[in-house]
Protein backbone atom coordinates (compact mmCIF):
# COMPACT_ATOMS: atom_id res chain seq x y z
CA UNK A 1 0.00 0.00 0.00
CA UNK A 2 2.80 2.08 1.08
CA UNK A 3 5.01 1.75 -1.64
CA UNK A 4 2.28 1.71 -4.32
CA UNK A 5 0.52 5.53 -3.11
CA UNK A 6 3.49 7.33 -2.18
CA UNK A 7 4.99 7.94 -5.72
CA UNK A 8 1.48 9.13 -6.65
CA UNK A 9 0.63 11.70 -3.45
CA UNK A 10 2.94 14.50 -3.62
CA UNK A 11 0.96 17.03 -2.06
CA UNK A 12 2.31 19.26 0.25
CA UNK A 13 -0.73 18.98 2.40
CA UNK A 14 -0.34 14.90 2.87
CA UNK A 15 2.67 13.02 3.79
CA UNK A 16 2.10 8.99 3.62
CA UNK A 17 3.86 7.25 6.21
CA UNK A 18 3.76 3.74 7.75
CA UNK A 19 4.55 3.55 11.27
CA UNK A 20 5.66 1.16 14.38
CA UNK A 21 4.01 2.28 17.74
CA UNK A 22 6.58 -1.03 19.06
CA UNK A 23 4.69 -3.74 21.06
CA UNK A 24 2.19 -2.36 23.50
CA UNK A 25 0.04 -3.50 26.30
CA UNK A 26 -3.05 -4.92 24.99
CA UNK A 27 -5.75 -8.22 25.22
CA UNK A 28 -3.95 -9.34 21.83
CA UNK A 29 -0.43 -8.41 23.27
CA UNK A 30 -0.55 -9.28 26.95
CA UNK A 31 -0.11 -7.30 29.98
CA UNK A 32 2.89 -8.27 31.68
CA UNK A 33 5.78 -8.68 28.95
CA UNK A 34 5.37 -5.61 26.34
CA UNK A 35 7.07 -2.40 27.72
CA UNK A 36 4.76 -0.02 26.96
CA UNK A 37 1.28 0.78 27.22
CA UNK A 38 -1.07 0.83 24.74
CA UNK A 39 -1.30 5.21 25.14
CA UNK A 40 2.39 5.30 25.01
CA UNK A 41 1.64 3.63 21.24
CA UNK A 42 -0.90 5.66 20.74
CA UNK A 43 1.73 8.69 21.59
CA UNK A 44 3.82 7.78 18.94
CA UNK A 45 1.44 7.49 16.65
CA UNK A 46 -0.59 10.81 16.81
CA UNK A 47 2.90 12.70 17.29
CA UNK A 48 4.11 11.21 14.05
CA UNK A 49 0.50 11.67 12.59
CA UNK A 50 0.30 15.73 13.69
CA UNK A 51 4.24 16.26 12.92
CA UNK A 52 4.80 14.19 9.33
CA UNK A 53 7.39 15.65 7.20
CA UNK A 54 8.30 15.78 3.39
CA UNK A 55 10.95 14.00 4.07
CA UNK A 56 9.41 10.88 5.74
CA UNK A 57 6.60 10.64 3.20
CA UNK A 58 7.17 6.95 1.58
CA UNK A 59 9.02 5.94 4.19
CA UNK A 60 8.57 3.61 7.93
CA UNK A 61 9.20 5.55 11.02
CA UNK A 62 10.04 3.09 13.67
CA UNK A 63 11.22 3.87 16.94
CA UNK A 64 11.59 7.80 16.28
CA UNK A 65 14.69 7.00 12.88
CA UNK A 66 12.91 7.38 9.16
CA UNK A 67 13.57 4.19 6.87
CA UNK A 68 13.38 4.24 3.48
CA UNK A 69 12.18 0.46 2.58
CA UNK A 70 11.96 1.21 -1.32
CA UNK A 71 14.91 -0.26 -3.45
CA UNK A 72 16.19 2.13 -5.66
């Protein structure tokens, strides 16, 4: 999905990103062994969400560091 809509949104107004909130605290997930809770995920999320740049549109943003998954 990712790698198919980026080359085609180049908007200045929309910046596609995928995004790893990093195993959270959850029914699916478990309580006791993931290190963070399911609002520190959340966190991540909306901060990447309200904060997206140019430069991390077509790319995965895990743990805070851009990655650019395409093969040039």
């Amino acid at each position: 999905f990712l790698f198919f809509f980026s080359p085609f949104i180049q908007a200045a107004v929309i910046a596609l990103t995928a995004v790893w909130a990093r195993w959270c605290k959850t029914d699916l997930g478990g309580w006791e062994a993931p290190p963070l809770t399911a609002e520190d995920g959340a966190g991540f999320v909306s901060s990447l969400a309200l904060r997206a740049t140019k430069e991390q549109h077509g790319k995965f943003v895990k743990e805070g560091n851009t990655i650019d998954l395409r093969e040039d």
